[in-house]
Protein backbone atom coordinates (compact mmCIF):
# COMPACT_ATOMS: atom_id res chain seq x y z
CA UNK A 1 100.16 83.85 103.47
CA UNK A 2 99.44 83.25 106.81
CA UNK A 3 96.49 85.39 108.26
CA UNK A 4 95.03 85.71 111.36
CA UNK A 5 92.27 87.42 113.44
CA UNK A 6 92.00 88.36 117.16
CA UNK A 7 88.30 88.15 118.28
CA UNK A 8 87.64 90.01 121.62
CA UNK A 9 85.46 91.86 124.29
CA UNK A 10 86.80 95.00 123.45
CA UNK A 11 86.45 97.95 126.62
CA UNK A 12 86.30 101.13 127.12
CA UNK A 13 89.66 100.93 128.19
CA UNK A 14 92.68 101.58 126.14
CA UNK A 15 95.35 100.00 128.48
CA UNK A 16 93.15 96.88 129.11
CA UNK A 17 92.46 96.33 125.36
CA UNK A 18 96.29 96.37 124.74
CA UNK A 19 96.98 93.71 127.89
CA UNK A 20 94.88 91.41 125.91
CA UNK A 21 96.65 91.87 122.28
CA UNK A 22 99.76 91.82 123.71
CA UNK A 23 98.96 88.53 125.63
CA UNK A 24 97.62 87.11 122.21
CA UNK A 25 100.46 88.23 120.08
CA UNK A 26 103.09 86.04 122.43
CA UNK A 27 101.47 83.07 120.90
CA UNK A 28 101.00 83.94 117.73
CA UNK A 29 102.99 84.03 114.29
CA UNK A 30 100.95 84.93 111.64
CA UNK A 31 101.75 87.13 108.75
CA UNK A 32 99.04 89.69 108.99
CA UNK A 33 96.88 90.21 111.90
CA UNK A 34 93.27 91.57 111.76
CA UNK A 35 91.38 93.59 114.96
CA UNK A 36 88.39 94.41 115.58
CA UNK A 37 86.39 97.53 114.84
CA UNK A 38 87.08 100.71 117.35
CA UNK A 39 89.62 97.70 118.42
CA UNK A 40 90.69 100.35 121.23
CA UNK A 41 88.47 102.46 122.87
CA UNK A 42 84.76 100.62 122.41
CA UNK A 43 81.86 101.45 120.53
CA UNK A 44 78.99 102.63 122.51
CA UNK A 45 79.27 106.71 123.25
CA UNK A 46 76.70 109.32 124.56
CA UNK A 47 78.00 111.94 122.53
CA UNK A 48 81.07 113.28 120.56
CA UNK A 49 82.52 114.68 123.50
CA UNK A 50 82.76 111.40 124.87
CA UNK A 51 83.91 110.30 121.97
CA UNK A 52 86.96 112.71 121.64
CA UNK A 53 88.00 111.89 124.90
CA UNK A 54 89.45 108.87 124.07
CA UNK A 55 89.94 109.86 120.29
CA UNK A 56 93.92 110.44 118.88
CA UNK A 57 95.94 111.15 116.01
CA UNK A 58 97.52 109.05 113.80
CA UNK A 59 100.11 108.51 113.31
CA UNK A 60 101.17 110.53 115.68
CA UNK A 61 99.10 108.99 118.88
CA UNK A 62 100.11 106.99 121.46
CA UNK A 63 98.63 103.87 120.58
CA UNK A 64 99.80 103.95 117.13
CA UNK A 65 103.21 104.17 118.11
CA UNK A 66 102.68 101.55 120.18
CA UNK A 67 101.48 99.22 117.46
CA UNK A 68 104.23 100.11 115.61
CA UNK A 69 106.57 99.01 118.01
CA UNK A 70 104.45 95.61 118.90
CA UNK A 71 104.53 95.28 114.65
CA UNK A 72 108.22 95.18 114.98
CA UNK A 73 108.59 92.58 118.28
CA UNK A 74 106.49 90.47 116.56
CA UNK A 75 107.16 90.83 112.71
CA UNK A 76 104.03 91.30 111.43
CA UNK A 77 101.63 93.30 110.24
CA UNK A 78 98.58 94.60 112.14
CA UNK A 79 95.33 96.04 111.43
CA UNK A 80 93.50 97.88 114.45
CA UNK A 81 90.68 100.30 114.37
CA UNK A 82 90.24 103.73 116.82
CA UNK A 83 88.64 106.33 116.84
CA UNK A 84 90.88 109.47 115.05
CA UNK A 85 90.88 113.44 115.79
CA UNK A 86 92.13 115.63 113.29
CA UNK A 87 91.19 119.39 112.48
CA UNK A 88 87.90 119.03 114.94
CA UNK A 89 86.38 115.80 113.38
CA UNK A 90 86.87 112.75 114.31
CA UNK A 91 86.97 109.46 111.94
CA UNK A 92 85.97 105.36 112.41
CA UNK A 93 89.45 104.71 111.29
CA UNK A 94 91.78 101.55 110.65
CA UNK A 95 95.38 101.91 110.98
CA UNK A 96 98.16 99.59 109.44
CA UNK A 97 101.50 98.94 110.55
CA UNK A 98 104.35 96.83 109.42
CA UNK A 99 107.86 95.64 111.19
CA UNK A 100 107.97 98.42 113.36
CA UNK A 101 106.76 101.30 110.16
CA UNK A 102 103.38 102.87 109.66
CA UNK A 103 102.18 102.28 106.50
CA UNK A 104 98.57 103.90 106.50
CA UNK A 105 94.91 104.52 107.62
CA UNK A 106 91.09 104.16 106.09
CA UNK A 107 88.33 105.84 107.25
CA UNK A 108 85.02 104.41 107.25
CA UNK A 109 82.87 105.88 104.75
CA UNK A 110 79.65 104.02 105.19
CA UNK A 111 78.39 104.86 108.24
CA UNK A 112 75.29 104.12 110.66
CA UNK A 113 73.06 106.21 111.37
CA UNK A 114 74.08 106.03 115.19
CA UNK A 115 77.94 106.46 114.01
CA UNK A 116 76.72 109.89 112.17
CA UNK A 117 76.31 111.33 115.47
CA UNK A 118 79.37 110.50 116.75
CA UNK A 119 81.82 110.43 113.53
CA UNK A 120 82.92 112.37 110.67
CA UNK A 121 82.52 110.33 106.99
CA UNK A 122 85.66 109.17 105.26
CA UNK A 123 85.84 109.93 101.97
CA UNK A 124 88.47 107.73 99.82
CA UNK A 125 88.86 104.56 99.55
CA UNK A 126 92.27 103.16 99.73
CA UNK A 127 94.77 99.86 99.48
CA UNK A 128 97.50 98.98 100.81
CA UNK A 129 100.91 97.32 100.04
CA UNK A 130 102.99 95.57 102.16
CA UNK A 131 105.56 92.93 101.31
CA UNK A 132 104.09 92.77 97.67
CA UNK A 133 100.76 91.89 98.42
CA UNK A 134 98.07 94.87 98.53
CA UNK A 135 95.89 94.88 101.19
CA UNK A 136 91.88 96.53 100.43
CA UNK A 137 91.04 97.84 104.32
CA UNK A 138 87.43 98.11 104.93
CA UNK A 139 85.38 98.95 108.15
CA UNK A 140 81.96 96.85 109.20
CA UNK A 141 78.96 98.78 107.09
CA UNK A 142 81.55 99.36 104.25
CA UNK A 143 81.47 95.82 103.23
CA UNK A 144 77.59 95.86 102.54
CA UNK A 145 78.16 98.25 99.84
CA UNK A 146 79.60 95.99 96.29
CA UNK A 147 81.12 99.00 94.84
CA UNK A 148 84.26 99.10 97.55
CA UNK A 149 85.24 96.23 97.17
CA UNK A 150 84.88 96.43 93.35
CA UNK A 151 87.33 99.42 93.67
CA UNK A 152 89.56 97.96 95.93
CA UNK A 153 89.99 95.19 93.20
CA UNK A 154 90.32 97.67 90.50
CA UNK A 155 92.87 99.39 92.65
CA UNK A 156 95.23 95.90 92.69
CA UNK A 157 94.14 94.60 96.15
CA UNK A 158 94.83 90.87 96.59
CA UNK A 159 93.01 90.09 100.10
CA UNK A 160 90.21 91.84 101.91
CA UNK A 161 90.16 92.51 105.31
CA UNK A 162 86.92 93.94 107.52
CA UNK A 163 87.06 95.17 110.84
CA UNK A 164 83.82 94.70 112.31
CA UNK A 165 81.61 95.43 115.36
CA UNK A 166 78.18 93.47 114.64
CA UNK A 167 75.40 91.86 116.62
CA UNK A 168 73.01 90.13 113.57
CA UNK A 169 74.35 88.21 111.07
CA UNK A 170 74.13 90.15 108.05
CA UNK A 171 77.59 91.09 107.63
CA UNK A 172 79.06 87.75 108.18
CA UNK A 173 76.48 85.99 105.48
CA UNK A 174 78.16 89.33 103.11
CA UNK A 175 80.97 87.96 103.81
CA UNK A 176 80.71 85.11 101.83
CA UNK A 177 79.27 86.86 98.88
CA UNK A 178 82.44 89.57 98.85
CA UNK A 179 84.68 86.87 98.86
CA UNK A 180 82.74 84.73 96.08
CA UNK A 181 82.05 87.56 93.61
CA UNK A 182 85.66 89.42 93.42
CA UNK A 183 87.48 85.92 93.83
CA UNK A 184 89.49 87.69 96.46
CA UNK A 185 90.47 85.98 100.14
CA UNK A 186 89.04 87.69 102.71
CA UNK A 187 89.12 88.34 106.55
CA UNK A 188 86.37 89.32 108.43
CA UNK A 189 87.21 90.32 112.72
CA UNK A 190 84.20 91.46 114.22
CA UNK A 191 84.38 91.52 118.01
CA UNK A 192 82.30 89.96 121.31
CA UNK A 193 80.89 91.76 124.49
CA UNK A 194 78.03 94.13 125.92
CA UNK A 195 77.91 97.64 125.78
CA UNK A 196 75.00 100.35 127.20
CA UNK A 197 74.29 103.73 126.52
CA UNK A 198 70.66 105.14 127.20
CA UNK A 199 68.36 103.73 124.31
CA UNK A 200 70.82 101.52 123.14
CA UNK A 201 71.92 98.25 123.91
CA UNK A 202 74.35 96.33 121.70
CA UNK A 203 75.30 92.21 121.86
CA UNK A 204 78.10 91.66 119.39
CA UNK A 205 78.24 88.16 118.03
CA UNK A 206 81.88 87.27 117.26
CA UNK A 207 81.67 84.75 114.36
CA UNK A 208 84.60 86.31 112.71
CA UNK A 209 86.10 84.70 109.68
CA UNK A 210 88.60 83.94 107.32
CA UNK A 211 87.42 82.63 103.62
CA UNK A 212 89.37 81.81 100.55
CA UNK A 213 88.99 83.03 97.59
CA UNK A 214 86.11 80.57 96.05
CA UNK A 215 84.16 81.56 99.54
CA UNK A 216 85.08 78.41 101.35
CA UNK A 217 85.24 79.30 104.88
CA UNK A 218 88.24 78.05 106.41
CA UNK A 219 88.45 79.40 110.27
CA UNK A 220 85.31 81.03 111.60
CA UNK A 221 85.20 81.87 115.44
CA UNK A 222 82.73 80.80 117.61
CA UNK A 223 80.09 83.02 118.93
CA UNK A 224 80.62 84.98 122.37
CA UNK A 225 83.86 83.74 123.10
CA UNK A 226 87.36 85.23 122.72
CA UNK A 227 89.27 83.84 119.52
CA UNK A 228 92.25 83.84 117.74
CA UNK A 229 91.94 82.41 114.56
CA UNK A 230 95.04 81.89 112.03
CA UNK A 231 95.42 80.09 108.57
CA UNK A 232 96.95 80.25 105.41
CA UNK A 233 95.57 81.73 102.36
CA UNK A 234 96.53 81.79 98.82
CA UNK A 235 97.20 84.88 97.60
CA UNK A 236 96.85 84.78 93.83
CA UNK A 237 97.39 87.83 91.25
CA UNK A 238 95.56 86.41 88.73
CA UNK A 239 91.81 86.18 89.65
CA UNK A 240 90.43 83.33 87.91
CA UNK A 241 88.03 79.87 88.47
CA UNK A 242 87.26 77.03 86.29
CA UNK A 243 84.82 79.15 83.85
CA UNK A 244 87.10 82.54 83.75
CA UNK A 245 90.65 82.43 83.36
CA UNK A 246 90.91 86.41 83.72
CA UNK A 247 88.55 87.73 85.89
CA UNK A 248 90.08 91.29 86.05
CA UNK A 249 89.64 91.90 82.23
CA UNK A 250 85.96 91.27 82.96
CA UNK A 251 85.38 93.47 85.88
CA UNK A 252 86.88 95.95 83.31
CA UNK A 253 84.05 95.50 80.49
CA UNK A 254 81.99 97.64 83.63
CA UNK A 255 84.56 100.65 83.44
């Protein structure tokens, strides 16, 4: 399968954000395309009213449909994160579209102590098919936590893929380790740029990544800089290595 990432500045500034994916997806042809954390509106807010300004529903929201249509010019299948209102909260929230359909959304569960002020908690954990291969959708803090990925596996996913906003390195390094332990590819798009609020400054790295699923790196971005990254991956259904021929009936000893 032939995955991809798109590493970026993102701004607070829908219209601009889309001039740059749109400019990106001309030139590319992967499979299944990865974005960034909050891939829409930014990170950084001073409050939730802030926030909901810029906040939408899904999958009823205009930049939703819009990615449904660009899913469809470009036959593929995209990942992007917002920022989602319903019922007065509002969610850290990944969409997925395919070929011009919506096929669903995660919310973040884990969340930062800075995000609690601004975000409602997600609270199920979810995969996704498309084409036959199932897709475990996770959001930056969520991958530090073993046990979603674990139940992403459980659940039948085949490749992980992060959306990320990070400045250290922590995430990237558990990266590796997700990708290692569940024997599962993975793609990790975490984003670049500056953003200020009062007490807060934030400098996010880039370094997004694609690994395989023995944890062998094989694309990871520089740091800084805009990036698109795109490789192939093997996508296996049986999970196995040279000492464990059937991974999945071990996970299940656990359960």
């Amino acid at each position: 399968m032939k995955v991809g990432f798109l590493q970026y500045d993102v701004v607070h500034n829908t219209e601009k954000n889309f001039d740059y994916i749109i400019s990106t997806l001309q030139k590319q042809n992967c499979e299944l395309l990865i974005l960034p954390e909050l891939s829409l509106c930014g990170y950084l807010f001073n409050n939730r009213n802030a926030l909901l300004e810029c906040a939408e529903t899904v999958p009823a929201g205009a930049s939703t449909q819009r990615m449904i249509i660009l899913s469809k010019e470009y036959s593929c299948t995209i990942v992007f994160g917002l920022a989602e209102k319903e019922n007065g909260k509002i969610y850290n929230t990944a969409v997925i579209v395919s070929k011009g359909k919506f096929i669903g959304k995660y919310r973040k569960i884990h969340l930062t102590d800075f995000e609690k002020k601004l975000f409602d908690r997600g609270t199920e954990n979810l995969v996704f098919e498309v084409a036959g291969i199932k897709i475990g959708v996770q959001i930056c803090f969520d991958l530090w936590f073993p046990e979603v990925s674990r139940e992403q596996l459980r659940m039948g996913a085949d490749i992980l893929c992060v959306l990320a906003n990070f400045g250290g390195e922590t995430t990237y390094h558990i990266s590796k380790i997700r990708a290692i332990e569940n024997l599962t590819p993975l793609i990790l798009c975490n984003r670049i740029g500056e953003e200020s609020i009062p007490d807060i400054d934030a400098d996010f790295l880039g370094k997004s990544t694609i690994l395989d699923a023995s944890g062998q790196r094989l694309y990871i971005a520089p740091e800084g800089q805009n990036n698109f990254g795109c490789c192939e991956v093997a996508i296996s259904k049986i999970r196995s290595n040279i000492i464990c021929n059937n991974f999945d009936r071990e996970i299940a000893l656990h359960y």
